[in-house]
N, C-alpha and C. Protein backbone atom coordinates (compact mmCIF):
# COMPACT_ATOMS: atom_id res chain seq x y z
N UNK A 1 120.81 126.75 90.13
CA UNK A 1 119.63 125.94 90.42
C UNK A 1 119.04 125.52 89.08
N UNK A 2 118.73 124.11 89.15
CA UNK A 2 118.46 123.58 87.73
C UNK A 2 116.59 124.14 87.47
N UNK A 3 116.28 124.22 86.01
CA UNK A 3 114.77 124.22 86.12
C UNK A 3 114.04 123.27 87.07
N UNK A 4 114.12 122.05 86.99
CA UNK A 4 113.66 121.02 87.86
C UNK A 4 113.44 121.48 89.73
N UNK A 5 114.41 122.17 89.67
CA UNK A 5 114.43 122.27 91.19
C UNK A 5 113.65 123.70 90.77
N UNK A 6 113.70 124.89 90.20
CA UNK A 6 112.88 126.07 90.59
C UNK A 6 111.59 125.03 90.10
N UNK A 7 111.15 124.64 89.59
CA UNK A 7 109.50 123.85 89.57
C UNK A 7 109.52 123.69 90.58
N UNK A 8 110.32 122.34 91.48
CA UNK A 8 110.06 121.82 92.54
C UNK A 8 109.80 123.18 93.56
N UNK A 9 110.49 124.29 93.94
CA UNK A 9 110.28 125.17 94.92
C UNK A 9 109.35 125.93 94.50
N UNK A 10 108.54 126.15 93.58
CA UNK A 10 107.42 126.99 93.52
C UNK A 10 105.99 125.79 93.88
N UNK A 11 106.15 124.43 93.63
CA UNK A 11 104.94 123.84 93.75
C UNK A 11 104.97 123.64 95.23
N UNK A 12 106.20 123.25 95.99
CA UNK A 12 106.20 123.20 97.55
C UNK A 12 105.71 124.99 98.07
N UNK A 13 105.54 126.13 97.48
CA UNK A 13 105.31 127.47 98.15
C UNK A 13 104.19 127.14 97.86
N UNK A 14 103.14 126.05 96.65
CA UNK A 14 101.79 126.45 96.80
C UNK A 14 101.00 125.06 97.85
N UNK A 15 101.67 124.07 97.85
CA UNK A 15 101.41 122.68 98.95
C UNK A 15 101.62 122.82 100.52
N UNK A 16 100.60 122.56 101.44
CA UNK A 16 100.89 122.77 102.08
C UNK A 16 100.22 121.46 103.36
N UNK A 17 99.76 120.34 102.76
CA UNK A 17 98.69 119.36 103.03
C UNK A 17 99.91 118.82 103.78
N UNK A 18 99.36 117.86 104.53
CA UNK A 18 100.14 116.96 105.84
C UNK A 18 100.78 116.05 104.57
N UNK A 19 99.47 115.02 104.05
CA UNK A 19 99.44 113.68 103.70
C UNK A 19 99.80 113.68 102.50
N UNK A 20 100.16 114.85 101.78
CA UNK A 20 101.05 114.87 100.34
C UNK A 20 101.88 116.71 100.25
N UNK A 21 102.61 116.18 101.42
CA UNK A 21 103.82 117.09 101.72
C UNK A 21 104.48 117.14 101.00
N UNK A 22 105.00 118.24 100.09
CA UNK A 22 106.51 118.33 99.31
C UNK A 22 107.25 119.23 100.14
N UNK A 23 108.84 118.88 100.35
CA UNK A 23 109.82 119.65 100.87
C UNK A 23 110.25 120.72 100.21
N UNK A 24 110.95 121.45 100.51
CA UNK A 24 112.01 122.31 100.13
C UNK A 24 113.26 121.10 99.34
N UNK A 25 113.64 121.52 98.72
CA UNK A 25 114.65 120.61 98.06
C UNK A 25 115.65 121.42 97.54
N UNK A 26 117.01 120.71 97.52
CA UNK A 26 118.02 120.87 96.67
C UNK A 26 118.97 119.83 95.75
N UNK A 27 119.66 119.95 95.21
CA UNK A 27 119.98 118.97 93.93
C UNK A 27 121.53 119.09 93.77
N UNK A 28 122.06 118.11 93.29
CA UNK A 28 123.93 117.67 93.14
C UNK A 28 123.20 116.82 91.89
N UNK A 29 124.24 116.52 91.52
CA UNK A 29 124.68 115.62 90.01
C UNK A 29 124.54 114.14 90.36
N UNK A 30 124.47 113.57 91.64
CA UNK A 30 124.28 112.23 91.58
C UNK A 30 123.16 112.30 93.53
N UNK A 31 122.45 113.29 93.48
CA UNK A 31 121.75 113.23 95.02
C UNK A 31 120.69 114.22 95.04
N UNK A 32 119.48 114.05 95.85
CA UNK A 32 118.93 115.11 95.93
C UNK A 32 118.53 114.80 97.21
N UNK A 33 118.30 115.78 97.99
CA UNK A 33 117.84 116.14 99.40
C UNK A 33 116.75 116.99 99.12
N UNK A 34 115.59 116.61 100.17
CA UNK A 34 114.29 116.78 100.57
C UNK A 34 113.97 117.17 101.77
N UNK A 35 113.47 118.18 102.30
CA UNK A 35 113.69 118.73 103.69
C UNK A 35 112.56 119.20 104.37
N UNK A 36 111.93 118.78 105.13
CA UNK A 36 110.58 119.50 105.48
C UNK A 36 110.91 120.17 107.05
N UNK A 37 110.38 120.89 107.17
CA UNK A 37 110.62 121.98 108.64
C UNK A 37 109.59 121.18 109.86
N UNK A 38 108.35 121.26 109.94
CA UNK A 38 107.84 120.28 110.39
C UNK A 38 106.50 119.39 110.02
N UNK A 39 106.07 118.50 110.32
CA UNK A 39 105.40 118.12 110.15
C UNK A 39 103.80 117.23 111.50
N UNK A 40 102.90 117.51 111.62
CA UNK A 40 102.23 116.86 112.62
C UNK A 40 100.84 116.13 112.25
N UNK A 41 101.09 115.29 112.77
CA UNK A 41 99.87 113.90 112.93
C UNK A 41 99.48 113.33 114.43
N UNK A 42 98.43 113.72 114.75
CA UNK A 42 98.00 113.22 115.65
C UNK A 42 98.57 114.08 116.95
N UNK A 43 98.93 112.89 117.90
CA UNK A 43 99.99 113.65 119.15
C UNK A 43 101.35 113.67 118.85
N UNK A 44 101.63 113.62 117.34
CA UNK A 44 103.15 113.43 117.15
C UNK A 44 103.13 114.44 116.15
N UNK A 45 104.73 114.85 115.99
CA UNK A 45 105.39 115.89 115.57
C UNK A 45 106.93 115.60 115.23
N UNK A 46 107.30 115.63 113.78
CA UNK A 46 108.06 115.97 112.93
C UNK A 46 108.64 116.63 112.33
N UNK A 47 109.98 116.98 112.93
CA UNK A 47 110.63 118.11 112.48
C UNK A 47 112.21 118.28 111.85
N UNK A 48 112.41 119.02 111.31
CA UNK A 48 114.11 118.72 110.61
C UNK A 48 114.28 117.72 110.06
N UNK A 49 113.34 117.39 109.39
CA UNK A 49 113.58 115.91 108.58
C UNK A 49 114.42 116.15 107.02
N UNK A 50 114.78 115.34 106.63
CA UNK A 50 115.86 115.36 105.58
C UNK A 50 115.67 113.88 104.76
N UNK A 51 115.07 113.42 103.60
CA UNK A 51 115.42 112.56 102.40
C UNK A 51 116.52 112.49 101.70
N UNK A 52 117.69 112.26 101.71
CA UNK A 52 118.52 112.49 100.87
C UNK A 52 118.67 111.26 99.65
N UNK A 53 118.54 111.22 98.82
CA UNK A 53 117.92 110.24 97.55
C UNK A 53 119.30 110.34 96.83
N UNK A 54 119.87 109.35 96.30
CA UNK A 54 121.24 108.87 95.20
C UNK A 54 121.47 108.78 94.13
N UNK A 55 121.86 108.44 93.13
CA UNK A 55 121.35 107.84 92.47
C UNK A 55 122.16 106.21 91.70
N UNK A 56 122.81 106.20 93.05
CA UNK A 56 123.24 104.69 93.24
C UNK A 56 121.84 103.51 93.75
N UNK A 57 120.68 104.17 94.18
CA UNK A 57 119.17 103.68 94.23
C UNK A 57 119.47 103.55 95.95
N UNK A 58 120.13 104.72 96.89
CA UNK A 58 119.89 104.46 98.01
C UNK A 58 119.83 105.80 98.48
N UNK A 59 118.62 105.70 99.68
CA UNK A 59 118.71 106.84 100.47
C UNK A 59 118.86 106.91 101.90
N UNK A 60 118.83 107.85 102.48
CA UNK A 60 119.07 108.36 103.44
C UNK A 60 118.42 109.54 104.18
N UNK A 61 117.96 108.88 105.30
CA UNK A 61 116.68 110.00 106.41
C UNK A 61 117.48 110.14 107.73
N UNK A 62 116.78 111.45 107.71
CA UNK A 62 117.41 111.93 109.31
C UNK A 62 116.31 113.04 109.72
N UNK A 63 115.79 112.46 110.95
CA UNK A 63 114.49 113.50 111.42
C UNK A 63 114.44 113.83 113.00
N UNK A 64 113.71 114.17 113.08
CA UNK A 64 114.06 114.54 114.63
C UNK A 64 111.80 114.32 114.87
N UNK A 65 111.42 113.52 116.06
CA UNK A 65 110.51 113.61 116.70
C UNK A 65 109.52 113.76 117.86
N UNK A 66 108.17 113.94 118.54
CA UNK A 66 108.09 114.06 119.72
C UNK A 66 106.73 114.00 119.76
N UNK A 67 106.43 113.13 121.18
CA UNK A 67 104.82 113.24 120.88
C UNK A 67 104.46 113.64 122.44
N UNK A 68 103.21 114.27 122.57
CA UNK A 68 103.28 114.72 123.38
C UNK A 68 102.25 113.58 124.61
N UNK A 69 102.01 112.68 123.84
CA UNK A 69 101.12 111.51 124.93
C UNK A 69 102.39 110.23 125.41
N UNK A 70 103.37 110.09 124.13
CA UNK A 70 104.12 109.14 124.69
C UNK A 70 102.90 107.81 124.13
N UNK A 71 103.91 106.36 124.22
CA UNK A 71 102.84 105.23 123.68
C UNK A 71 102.42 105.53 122.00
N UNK A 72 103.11 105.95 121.52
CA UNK A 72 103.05 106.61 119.96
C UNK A 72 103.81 105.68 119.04
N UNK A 73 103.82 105.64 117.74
CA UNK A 73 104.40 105.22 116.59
C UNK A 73 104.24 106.13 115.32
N UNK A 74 105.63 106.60 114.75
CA UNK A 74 104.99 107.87 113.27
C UNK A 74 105.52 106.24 112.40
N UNK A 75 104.23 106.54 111.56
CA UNK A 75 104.53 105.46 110.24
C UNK A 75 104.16 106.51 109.04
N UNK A 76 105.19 106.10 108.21
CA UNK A 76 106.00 107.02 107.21
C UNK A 76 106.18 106.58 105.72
N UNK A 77 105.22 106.85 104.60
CA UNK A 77 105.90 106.55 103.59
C UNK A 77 106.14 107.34 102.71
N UNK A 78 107.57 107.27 101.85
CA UNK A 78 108.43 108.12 101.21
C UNK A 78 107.40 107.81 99.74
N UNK A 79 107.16 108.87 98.87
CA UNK A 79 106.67 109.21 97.69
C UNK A 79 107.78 109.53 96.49
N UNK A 80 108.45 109.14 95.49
CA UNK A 80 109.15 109.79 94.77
C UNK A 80 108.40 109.96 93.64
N UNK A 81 108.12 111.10 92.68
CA UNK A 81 107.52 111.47 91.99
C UNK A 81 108.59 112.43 90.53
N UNK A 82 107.93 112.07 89.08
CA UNK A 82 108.35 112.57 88.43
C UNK A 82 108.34 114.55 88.46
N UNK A 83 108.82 114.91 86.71
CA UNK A 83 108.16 116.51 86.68
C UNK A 83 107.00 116.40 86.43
N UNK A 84 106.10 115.86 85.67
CA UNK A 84 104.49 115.90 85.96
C UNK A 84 103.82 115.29 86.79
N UNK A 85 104.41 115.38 87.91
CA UNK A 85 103.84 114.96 89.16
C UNK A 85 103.24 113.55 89.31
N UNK A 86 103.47 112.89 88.18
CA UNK A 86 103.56 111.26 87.98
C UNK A 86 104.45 110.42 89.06
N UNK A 87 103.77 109.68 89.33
CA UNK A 87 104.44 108.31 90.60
C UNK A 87 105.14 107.68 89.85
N UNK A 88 106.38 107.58 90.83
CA UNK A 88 107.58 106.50 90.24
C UNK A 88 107.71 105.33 91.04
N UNK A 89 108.08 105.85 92.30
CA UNK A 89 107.93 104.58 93.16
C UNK A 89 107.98 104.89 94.96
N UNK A 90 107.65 104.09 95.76
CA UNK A 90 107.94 104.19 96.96
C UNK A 90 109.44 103.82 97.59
N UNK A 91 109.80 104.58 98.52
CA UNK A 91 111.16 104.16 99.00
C UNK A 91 110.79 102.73 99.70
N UNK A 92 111.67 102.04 99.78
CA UNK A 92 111.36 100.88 100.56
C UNK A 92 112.87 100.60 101.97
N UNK A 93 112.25 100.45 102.62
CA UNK A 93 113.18 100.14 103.89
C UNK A 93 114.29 99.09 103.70
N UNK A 94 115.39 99.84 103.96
CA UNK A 94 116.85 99.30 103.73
C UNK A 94 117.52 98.24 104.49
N UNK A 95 117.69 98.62 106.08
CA UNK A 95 118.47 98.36 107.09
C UNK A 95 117.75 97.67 107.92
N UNK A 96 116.55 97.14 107.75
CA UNK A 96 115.83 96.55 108.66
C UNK A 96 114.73 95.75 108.19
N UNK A 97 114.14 94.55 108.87
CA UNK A 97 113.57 93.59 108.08
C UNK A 97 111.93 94.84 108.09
N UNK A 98 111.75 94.62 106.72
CA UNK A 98 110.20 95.18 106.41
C UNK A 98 108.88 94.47 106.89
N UNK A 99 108.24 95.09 106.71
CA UNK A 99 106.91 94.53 106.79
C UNK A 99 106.48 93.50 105.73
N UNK A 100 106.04 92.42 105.91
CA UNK A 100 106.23 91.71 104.36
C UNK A 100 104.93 92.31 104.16
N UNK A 101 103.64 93.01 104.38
CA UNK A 101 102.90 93.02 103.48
C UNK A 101 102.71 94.72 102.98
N UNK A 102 103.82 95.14 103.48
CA UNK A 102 104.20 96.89 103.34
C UNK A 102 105.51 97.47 103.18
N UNK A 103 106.50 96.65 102.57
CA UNK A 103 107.84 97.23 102.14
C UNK A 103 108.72 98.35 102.32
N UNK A 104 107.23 99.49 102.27
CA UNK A 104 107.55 100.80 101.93
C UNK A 104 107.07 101.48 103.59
N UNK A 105 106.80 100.94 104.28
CA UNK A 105 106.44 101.13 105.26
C UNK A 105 107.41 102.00 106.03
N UNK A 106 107.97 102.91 106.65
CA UNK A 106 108.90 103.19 107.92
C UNK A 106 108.57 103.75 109.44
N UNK A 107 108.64 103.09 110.03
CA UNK A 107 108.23 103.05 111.53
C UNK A 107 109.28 103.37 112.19
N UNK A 108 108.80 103.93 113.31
CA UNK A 108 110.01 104.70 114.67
C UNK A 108 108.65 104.75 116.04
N UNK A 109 109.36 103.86 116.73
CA UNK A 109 108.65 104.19 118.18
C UNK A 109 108.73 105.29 119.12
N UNK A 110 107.21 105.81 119.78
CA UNK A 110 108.04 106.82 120.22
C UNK A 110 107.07 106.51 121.43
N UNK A 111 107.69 105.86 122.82
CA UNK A 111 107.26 105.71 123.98
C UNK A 111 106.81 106.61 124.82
N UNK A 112 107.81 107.74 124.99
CA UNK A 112 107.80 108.56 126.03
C UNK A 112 107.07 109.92 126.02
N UNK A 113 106.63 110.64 126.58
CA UNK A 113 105.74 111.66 125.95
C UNK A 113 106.67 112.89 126.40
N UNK A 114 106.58 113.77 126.01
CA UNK A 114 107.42 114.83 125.72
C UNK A 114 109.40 114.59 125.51
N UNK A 115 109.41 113.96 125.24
CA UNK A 115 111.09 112.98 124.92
C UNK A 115 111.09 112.71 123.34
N UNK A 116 112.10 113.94 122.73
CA UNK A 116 112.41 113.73 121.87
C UNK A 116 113.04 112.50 121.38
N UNK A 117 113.14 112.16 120.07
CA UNK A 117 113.54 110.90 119.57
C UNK A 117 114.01 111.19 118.07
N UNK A 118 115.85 111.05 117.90
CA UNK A 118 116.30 111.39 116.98
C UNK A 118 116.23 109.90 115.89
N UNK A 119 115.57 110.14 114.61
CA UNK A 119 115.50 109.13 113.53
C UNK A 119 116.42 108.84 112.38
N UNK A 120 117.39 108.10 112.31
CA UNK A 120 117.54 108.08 111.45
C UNK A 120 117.38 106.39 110.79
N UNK A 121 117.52 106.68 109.40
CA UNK A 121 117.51 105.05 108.60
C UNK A 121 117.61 105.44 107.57
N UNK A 122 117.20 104.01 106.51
CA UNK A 122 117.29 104.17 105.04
C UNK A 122 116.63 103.42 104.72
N UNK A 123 116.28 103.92 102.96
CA UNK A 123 115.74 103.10 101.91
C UNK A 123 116.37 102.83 100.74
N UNK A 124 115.67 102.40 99.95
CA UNK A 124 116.24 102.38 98.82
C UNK A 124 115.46 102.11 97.40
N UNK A 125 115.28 102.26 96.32
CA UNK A 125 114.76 102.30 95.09
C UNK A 125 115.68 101.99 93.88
N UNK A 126 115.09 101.90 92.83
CA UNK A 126 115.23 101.10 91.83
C UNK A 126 116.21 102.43 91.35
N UNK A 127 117.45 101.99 91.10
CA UNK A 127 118.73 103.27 90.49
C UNK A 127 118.12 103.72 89.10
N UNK A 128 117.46 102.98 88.34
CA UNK A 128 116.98 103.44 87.20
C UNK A 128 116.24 104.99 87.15
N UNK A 129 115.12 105.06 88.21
CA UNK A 129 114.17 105.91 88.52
C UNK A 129 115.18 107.86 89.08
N UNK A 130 116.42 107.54 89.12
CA UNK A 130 116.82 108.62 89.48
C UNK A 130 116.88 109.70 88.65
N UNK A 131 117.06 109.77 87.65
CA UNK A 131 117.19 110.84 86.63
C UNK A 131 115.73 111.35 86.32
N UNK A 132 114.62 110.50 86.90
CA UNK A 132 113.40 110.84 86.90
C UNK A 132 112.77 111.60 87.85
N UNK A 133 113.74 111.55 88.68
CA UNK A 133 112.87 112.03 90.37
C UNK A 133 112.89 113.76 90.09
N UNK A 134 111.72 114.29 90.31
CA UNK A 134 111.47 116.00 90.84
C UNK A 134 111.01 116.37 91.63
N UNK A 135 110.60 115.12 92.55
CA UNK A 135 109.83 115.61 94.25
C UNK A 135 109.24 114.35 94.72
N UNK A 136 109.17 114.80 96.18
CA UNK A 136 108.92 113.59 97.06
C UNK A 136 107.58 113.97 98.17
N UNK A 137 107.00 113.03 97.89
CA UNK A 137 105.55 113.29 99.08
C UNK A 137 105.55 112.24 100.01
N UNK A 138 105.50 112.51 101.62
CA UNK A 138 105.36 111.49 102.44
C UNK A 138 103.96 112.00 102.95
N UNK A 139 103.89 110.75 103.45
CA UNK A 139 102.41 110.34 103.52
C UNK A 139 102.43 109.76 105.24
N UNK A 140 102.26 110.45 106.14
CA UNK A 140 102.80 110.26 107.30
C UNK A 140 101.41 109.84 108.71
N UNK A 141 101.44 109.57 109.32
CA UNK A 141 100.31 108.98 110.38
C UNK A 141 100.88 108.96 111.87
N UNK A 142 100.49 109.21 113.40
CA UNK A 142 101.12 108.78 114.23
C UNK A 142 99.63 108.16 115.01
């Protein structure tokens, strides 16, 4: 485990806020994965979620959700952050036309009330910023 990552796992044992969540993380030579157990906003709930970040400047999410009113939406934005906890940039949505006045925006409908709803998608960021990244905060709403 590199220094970078024991920083990263001692500042996620002292964070524990919804709206500037850090994961559990682990690290490869060209990827890092970001993992939060769960997360909740509102009547919705987030769980087994996974960031996996490149450093070809693309990532990759996979989450699992559920709300318990149904008629819901989780809107989601990815944080990548240096080692002094300095902002680098937002992920921005890959595979699907964005919001033009919110880029970084990621949305998942969730109609049904107690009916899970498996998420996945992608983003992507500037390849430069990878050798910079030491943690990720989403900033989440339902």
């Amino acid at each position: 485990m590199s220094i970078r990552m024991i920083r990263k796992l001692a500042t996620v044992a002292a964070l524990g806020l919804l709206g500037a969540t850090l994961p559990t993380g682990t690290a490869h030579a060209d990827e890092f994965s970001f993992t939060w157990d769960e997360l909740r906003s509102g009547d919705c709930r987030m769980y087994s979620a996974t960031w996996t970040v490149r450093s070809n400047g693309t990532a990759h999410f996979d989450a699992n959700l559920i709300s318990t009113t149904g008629d819901d939406a989780w809107l989601m934005h990815a944080e990548l952050f240096d080692r002094d906890d300095l902002y680098l940039a937002n992920l921005v949505v890959a595979d699907q036309p964005a919001d033009p006045g919110d880029r970084g925006k990621f949305v998942v409908n969730l109609p049904f009330a107690h009916r899970g709803t498996h998420w996945i998608t992608d983003g992507k960021f500037d390849s430069a910023l990878f050798p910079l990244i030491d943690s990720m905060k989403l900033r989440s709403h339902c």
